[in-house]
C-alpha atoms as a PDB file:
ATOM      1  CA  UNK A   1       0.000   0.000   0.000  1.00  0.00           C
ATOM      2  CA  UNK A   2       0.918   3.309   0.023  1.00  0.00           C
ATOM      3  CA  UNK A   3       1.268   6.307   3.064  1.00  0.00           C
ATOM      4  CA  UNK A   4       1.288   9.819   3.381  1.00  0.00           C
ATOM      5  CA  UNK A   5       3.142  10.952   6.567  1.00  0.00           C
ATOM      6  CA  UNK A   6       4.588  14.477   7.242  1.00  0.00           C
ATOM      7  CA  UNK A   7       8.472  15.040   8.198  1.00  0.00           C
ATOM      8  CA  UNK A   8       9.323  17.338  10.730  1.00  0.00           C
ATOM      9  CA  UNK A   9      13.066  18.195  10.762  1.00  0.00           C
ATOM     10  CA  UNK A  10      14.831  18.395  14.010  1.00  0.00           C
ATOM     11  CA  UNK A  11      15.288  22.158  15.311  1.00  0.00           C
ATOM     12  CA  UNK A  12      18.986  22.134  14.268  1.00  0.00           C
ATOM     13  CA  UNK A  13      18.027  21.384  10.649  1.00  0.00           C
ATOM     14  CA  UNK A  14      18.698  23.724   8.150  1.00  0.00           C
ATOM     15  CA  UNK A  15      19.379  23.712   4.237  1.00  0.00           C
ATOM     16  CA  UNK A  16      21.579  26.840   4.251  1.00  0.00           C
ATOM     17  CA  UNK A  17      25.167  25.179   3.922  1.00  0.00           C
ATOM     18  CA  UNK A  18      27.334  24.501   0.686  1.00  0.00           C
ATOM     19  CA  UNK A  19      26.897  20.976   1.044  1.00  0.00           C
ATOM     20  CA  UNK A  20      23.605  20.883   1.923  1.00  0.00           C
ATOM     21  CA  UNK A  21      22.815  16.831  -0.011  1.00  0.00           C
ATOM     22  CA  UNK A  22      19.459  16.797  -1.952  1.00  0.00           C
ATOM     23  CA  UNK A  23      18.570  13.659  -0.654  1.00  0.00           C
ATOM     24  CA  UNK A  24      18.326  12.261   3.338  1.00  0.00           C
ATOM     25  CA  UNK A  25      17.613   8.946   4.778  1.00  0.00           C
ATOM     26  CA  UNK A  26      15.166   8.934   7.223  1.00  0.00           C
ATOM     27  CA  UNK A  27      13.419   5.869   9.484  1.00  0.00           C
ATOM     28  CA  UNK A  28      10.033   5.355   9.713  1.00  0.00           C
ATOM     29  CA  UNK A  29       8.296   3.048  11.664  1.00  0.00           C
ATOM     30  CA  UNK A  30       4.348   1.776  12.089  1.00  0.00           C
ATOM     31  CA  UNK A  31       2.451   3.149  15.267  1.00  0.00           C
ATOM     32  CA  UNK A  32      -0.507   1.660  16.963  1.00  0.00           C
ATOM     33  CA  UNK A  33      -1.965   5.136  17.389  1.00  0.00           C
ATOM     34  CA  UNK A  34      -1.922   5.588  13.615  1.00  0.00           C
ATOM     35  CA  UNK A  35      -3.870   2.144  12.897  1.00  0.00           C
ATOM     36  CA  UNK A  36      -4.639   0.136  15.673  1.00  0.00           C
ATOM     37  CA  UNK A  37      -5.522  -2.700  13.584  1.00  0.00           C
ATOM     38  CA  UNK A  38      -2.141  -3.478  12.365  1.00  0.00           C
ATOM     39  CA  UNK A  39      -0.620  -6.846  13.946  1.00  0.00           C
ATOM     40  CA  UNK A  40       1.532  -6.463  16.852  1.00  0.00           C
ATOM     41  CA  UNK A  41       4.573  -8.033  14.817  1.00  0.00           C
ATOM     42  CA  UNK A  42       4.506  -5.031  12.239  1.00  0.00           C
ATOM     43  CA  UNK A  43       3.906  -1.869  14.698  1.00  0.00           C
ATOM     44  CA  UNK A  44       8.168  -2.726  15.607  1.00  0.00           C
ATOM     45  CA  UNK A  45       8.992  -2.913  11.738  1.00  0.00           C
ATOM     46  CA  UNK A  46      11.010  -0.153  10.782  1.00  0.00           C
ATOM     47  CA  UNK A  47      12.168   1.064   7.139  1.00  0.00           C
ATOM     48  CA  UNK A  48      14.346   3.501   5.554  1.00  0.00           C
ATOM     49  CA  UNK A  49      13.146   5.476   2.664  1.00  0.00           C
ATOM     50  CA  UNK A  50      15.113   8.586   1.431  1.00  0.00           C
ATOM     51  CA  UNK A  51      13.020  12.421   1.495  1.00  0.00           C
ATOM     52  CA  UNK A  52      14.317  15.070  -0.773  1.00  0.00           C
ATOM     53  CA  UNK A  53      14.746  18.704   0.448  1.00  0.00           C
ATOM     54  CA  UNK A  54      15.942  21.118  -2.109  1.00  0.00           C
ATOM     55  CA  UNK A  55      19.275  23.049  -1.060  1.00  0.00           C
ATOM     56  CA  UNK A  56      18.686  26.888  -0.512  1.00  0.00           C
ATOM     57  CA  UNK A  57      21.331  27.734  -3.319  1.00  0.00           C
ATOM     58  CA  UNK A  58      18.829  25.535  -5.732  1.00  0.00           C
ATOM     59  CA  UNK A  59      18.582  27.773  -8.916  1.00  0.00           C
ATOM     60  CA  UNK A  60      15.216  26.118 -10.012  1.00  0.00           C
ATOM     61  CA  UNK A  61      13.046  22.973  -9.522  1.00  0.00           C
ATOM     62  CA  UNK A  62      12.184  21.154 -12.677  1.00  0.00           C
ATOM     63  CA  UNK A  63       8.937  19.385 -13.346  1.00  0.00           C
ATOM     64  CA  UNK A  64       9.059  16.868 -16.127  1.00  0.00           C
ATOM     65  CA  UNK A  65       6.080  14.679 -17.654  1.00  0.00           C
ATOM     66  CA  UNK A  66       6.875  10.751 -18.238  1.00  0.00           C
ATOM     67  CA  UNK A  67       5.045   9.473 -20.522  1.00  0.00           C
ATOM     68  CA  UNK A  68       6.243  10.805 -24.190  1.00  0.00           C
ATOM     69  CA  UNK A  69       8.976  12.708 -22.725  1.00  0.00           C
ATOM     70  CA  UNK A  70      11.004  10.848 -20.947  1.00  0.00           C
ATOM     71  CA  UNK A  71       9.983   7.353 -21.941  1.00  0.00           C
ATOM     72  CA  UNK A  72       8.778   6.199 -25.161  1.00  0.00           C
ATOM     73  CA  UNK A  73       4.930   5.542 -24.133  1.00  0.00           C
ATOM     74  CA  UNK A  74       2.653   6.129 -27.633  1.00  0.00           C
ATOM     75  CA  UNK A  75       0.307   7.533 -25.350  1.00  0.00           C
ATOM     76  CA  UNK A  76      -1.894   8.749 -28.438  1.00  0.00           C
ATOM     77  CA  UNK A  77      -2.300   4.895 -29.599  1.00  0.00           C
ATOM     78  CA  UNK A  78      -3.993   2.898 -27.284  1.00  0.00           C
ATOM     79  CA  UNK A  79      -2.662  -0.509 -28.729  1.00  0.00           C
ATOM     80  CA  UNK A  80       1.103   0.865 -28.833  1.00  0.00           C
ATOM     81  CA  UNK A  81       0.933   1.791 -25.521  1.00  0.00           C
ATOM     82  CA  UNK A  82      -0.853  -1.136 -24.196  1.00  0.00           C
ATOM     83  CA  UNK A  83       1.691  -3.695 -25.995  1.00  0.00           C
ATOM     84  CA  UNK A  84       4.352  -1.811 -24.059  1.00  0.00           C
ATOM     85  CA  UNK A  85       2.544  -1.952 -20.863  1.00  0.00           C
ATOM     86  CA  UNK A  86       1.931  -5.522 -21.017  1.00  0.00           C
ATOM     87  CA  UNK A  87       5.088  -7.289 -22.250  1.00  0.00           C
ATOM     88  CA  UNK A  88       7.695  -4.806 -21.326  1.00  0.00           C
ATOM     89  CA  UNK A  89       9.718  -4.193 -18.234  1.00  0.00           C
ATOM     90  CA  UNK A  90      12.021  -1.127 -16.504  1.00  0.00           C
ATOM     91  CA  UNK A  91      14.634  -2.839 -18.335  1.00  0.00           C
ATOM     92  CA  UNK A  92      13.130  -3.269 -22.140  1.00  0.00           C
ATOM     93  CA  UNK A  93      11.557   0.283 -21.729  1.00  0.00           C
ATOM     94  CA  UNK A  94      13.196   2.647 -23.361  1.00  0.00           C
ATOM     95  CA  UNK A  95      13.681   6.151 -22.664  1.00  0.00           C
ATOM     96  CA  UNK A  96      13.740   9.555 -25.364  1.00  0.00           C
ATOM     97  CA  UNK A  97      17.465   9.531 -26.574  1.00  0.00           C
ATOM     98  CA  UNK A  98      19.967  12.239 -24.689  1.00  0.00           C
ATOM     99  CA  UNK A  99      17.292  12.379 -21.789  1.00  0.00           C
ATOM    100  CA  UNK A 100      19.535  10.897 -18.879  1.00  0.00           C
ATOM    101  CA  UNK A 101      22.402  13.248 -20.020  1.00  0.00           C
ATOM    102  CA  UNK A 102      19.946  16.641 -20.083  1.00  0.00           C
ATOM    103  CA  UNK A 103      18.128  15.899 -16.719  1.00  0.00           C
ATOM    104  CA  UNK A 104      21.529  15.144 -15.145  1.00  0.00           C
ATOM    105  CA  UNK A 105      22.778  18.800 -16.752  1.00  0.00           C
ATOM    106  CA  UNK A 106      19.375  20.291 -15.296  1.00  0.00           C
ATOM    107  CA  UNK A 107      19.901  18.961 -11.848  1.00  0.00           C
ATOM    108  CA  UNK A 108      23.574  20.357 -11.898  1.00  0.00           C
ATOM    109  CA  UNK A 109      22.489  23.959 -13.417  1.00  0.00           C
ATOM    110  CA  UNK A 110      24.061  26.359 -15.339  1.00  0.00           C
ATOM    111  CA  UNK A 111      27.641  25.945 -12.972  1.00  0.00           C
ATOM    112  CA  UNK A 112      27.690  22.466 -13.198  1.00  0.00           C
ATOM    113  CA  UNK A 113      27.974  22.203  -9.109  1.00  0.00           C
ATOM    114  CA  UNK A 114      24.362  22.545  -8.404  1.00  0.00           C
ATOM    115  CA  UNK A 115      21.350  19.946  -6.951  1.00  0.00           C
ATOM    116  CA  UNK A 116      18.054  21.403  -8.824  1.00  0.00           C
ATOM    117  CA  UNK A 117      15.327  18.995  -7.707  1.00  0.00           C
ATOM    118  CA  UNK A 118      13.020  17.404 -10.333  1.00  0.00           C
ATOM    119  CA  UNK A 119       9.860  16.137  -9.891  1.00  0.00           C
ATOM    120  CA  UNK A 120       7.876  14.105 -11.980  1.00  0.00           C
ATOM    121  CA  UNK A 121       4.034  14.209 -12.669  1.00  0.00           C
ATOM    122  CA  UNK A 122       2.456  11.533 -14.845  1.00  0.00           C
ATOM    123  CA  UNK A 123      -1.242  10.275 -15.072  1.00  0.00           C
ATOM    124  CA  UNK A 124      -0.007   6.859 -15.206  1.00  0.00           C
ATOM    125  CA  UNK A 125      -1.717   4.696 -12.182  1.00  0.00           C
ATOM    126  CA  UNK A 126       0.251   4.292  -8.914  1.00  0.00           C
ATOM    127  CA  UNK A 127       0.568   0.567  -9.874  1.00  0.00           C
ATOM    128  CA  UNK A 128       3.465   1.246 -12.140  1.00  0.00           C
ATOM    129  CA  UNK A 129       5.525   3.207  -9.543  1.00  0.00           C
ATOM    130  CA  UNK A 130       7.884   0.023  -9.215  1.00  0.00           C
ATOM    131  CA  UNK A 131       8.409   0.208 -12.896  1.00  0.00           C
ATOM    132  CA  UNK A 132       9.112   3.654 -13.328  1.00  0.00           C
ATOM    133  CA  UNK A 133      10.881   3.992 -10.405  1.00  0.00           C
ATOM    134  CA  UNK A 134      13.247   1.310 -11.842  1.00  0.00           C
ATOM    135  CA  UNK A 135      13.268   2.945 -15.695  1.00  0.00           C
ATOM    136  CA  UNK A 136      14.809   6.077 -13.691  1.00  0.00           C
ATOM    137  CA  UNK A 137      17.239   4.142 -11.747  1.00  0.00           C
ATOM    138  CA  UNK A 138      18.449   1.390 -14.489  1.00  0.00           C
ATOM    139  CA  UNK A 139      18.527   4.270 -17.473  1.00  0.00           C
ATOM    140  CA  UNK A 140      20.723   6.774 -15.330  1.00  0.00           C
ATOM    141  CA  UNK A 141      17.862  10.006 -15.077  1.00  0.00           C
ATOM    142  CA  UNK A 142      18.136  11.427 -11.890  1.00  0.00           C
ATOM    143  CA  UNK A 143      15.449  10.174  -9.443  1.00  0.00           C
ATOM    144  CA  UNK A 144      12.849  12.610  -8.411  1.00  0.00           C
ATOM    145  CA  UNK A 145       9.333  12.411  -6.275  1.00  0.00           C
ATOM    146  CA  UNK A 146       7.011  10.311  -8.958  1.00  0.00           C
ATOM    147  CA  UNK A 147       2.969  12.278  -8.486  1.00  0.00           C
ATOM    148  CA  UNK A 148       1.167   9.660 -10.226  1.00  0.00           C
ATOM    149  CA  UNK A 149      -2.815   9.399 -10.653  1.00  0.00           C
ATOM    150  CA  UNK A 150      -5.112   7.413  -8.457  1.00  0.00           C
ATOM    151  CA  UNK A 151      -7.687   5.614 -10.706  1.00  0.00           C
ATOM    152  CA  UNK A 152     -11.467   4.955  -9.954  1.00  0.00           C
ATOM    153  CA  UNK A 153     -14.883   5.058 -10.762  1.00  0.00           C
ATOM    154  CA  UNK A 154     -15.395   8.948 -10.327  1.00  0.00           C
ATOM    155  CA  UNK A 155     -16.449  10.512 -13.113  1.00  0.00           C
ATOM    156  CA  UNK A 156     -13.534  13.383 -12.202  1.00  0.00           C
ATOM    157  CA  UNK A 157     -10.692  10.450 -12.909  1.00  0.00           C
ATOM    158  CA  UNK A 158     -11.648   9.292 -15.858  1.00  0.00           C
ATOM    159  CA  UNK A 159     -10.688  10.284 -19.474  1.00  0.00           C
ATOM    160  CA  UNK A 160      -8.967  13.515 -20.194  1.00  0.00           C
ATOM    161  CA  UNK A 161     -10.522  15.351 -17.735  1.00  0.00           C
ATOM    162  CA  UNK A 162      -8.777  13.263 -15.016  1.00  0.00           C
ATOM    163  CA  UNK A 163      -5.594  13.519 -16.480  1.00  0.00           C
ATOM    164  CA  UNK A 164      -6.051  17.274 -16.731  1.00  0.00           C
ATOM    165  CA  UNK A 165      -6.953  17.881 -13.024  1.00  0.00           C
ATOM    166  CA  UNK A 166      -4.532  15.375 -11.798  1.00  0.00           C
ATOM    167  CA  UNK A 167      -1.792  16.876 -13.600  1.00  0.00           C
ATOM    168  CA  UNK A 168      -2.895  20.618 -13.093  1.00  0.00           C
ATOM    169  CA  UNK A 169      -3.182  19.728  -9.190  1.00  0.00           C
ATOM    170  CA  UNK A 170       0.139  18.232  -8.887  1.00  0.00           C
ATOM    171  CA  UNK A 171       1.990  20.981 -10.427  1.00  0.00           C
ATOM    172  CA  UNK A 172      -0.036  23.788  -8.320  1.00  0.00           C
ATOM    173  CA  UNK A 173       0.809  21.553  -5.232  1.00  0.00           C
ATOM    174  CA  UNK A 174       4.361  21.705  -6.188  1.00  0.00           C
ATOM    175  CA  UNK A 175       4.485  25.312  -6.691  1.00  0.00           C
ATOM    176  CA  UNK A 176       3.281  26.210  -3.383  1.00  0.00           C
ATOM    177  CA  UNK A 177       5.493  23.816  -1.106  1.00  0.00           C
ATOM    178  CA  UNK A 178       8.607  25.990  -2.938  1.00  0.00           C
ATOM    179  CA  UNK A 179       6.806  29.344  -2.861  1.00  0.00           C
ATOM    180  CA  UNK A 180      10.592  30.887  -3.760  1.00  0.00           C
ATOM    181  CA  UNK A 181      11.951  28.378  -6.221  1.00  0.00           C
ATOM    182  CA  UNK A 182      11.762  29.235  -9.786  1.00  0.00           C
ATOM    183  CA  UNK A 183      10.421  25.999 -12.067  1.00  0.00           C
ATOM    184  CA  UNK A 184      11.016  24.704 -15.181  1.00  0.00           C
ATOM    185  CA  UNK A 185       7.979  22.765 -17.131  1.00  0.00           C
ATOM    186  CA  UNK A 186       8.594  19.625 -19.705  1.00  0.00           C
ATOM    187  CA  UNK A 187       6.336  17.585 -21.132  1.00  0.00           C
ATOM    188  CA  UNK A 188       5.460  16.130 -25.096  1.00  0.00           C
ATOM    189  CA  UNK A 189       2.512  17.770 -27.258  1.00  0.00           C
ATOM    190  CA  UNK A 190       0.751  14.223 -27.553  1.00  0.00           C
ATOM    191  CA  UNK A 191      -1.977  15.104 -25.036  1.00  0.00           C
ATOM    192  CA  UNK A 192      -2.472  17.968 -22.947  1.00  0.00           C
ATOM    193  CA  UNK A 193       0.573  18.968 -21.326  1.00  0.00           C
ATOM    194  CA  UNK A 194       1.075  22.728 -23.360  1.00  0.00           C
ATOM    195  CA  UNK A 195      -2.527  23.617 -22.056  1.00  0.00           C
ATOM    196  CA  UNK A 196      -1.839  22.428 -18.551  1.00  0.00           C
ATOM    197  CA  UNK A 197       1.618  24.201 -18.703  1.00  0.00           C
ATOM    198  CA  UNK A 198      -0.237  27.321 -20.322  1.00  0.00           C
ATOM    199  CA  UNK A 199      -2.829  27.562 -17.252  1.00  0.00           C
ATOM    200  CA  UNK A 200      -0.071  26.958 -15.214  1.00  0.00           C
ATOM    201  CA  UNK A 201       1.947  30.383 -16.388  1.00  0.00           C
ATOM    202  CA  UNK A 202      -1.641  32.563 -16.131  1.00  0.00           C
ATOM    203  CA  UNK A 203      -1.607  31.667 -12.323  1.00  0.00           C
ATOM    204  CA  UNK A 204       2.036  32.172 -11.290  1.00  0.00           C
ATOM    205  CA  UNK A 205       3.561  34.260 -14.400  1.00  0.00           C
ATOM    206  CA  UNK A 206       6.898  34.726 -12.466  1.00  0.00           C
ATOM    207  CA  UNK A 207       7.493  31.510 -11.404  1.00  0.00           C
ATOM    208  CA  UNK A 208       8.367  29.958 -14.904  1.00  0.00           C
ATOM    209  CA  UNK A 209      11.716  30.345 -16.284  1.00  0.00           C
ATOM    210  CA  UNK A 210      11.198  27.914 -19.615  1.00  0.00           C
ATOM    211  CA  UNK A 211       9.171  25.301 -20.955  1.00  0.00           C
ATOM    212  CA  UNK A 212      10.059  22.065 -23.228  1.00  0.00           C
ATOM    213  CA  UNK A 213       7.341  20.627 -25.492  1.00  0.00           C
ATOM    214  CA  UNK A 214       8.983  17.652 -26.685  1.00  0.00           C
ATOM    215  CA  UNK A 215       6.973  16.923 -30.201  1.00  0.00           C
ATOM    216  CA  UNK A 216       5.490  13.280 -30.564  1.00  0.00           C
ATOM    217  CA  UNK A 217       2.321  14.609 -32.597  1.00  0.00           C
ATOM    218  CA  UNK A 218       1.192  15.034 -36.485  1.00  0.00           C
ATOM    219  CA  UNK A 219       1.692  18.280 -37.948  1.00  0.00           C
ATOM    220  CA  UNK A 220      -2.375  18.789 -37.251  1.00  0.00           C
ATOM    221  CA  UNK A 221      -1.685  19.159 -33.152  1.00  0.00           C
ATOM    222  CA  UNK A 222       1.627  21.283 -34.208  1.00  0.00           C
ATOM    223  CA  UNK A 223      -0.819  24.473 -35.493  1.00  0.00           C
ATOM    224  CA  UNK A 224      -2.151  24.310 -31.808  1.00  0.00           C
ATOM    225  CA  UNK A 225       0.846  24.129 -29.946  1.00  0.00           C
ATOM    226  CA  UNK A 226       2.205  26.877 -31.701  1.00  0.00           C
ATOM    227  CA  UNK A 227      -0.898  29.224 -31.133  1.00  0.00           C
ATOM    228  CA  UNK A 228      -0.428  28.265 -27.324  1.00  0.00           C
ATOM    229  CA  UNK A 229       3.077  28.962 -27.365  1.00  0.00           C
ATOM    230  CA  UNK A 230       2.614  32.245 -28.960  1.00  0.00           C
ATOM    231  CA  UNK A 231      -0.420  33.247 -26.472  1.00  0.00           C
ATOM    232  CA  UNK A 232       2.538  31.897 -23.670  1.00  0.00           C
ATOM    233  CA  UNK A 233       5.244  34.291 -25.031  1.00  0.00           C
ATOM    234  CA  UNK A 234       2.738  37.057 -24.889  1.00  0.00           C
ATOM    235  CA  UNK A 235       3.399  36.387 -20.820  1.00  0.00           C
ATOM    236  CA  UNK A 236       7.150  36.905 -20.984  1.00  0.00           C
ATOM    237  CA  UNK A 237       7.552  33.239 -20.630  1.00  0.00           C
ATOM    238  CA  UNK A 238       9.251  30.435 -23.402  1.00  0.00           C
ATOM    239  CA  UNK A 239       7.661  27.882 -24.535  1.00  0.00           C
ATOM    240  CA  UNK A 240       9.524  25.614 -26.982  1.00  0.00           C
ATOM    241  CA  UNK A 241       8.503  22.714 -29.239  1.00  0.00           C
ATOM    242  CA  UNK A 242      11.757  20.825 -29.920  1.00  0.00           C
ATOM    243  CA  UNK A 243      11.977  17.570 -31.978  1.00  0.00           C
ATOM    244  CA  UNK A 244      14.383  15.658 -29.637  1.00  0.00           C
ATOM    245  CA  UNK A 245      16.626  16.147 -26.307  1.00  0.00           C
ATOM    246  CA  UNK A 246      19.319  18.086 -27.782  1.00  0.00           C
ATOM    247  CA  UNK A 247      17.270  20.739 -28.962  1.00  0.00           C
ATOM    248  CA  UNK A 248      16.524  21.418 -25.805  1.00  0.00           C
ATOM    249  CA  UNK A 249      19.197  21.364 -24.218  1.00  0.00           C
ATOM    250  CA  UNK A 250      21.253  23.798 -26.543  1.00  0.00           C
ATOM    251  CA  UNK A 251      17.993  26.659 -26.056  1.00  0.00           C
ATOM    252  CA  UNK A 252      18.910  25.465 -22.027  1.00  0.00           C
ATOM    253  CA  UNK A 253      22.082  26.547 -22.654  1.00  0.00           C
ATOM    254  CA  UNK A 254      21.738  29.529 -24.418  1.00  0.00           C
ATOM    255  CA  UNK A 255      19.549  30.575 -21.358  1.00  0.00           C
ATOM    256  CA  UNK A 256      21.750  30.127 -19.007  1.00  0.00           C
ATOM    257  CA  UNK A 257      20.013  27.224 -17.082  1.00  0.00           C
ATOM    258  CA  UNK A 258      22.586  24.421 -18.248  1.00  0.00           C
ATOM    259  CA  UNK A 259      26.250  24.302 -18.654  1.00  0.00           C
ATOM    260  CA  UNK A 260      27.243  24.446 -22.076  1.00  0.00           C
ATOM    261  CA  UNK A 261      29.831  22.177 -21.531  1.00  0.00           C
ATOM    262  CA  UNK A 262      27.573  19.522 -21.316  1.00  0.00           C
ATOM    263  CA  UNK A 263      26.482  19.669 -24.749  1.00  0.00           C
ATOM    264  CA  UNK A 264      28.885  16.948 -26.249  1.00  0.00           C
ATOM    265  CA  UNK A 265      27.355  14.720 -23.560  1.00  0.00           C
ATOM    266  CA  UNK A 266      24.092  14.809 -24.272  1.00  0.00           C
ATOM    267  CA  UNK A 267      24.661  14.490 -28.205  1.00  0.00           C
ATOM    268  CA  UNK A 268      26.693  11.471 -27.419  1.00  0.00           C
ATOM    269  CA  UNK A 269      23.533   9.914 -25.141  1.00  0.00           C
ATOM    270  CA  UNK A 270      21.352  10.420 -27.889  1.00  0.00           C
ATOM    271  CA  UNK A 271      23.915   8.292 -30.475  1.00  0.00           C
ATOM    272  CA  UNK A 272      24.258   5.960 -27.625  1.00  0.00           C
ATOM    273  CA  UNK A 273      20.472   5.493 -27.208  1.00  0.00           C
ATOM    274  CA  UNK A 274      19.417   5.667 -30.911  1.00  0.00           C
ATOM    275  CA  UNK A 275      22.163   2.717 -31.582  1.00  0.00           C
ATOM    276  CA  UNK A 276      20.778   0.481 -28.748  1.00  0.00           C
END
């Protein structure tokens, strides 16, 4: 099953130094005044799970689709994507060439030095958290906090409308837990994620420093991304359709958010990943 505890740090806890680590182990244990049904046997389990905290030198979160961005999904063909549901694993997955390479150069920002946090929101089904969790690990993309959908019968869940909401919610959630930390949006134009991302920059204009549309749709769905990312650059804010990772990553550079450096690195993921 899954749990949703809170984490109070101890009073000496702060996020202020150099080395301040992205990531912390902490220990968490069952308690009989949190379900007093659980057996005796489990309330003196314990287990150690990791809790990210973003560094206060952080120069921006980044929060990045799955499906269609960072792993090949063919979320616009039921069949496709069902096939690759069904009879593949984290292992046979595969992920959008260059894409380890650019999220590592994200997470390091523009000095190379840095810990950006990313976070990723998908409307796959918490059922596949194992999976994806594994696709991050076994492919080399830096792990982030996976906000994935809860499925049911409500007429809210289901359909686009669900995945709209769900992925609309998770962002605005996000936002206001780092009410100081600048963001950067990714996602694919194969379903909805330029109109989320477009609502997203009406309600906090400031807080977006780019966004990547990674293009996975006919040339039909490209006339309407454009006309959203021209109504977006009306705001002050880019919005870029790109046809691969390294696209992205040199309009990253050129703004500053990625060291250029890291350029050759990603263009040699993508020949690495296009020859596998």
């Amino acid at each position: 099953g899954y749990f949703l505890t809170q984490v109070t740090p101890l009073p000496n806890f702060t996020t202020e130094a150099p080395d301040h680590p992205l990531w912390h182990e902490v220990t968490l244990s069952a308690s009989s005044s949190v379900d007093n049904h659980l057996p005796n046997e489990l309330l003196s389990d314990q287990t150690t799970t990791r809790v990210m905290v973003p560094p206060a030198n952080s120069n921006f979160g980044v929060i990045s689709d799955l499906d269609d961005t960072v792993l090949q999904t063919h979320a616009t063909s039921l069949l496709h994507m069902a096939r690759l549901t069904l009879f593949h694993n984290a292992r046979t997955r595969l992920p959008f060439a260059g894409v380890a390479e650019f999220y590592q150069a994200l997470q390091r920002g523009p000095q190379g030095k840095g810990s950006n946090p990313i976070f990723y929101v998908s409307s796959s089904p918490w059922n596949l958290y194992d999976l994806l969790f594994e696709f991050l690990a076994f492919h080399g993309i830096p792990h982030g906090p996976l906000f994935l959908r809860d499925l049911g019968l409500r007429r809210d869940l289901l359909g686009s409308a669900g995945h709209h909401s769900h992925k609309l919610a998770q962002v605005e959630h996000l936002l206001g837990v780092y009410p100081t930390l600048p963001f950067i949006l990714i996602g694919d134009s194969g379903q909805e994620d330029p109109e989320i991302y477009q609502e997203i920059v009406q309600r906090f204009p400031a807080r977006i420093m780019a966004i990547y549309i990674r293009d996975v749709s006919l040339d039909k769905r490209d006339s309407e991304v454009d006309s959203i990312i021209e109504a977006v650059g009306k705001t002050n804010v880019t919005m870029v359709r790109v046809p691969d990772t390294v696209a992205a990553a040199e309009h990253a550079a050129q703004r500053g958010l990625i060291d250029p450096a890291t350029i050759p690195a990603i263009e040699a993921g993508k020949r690495i990943d296009k020859a596998e």
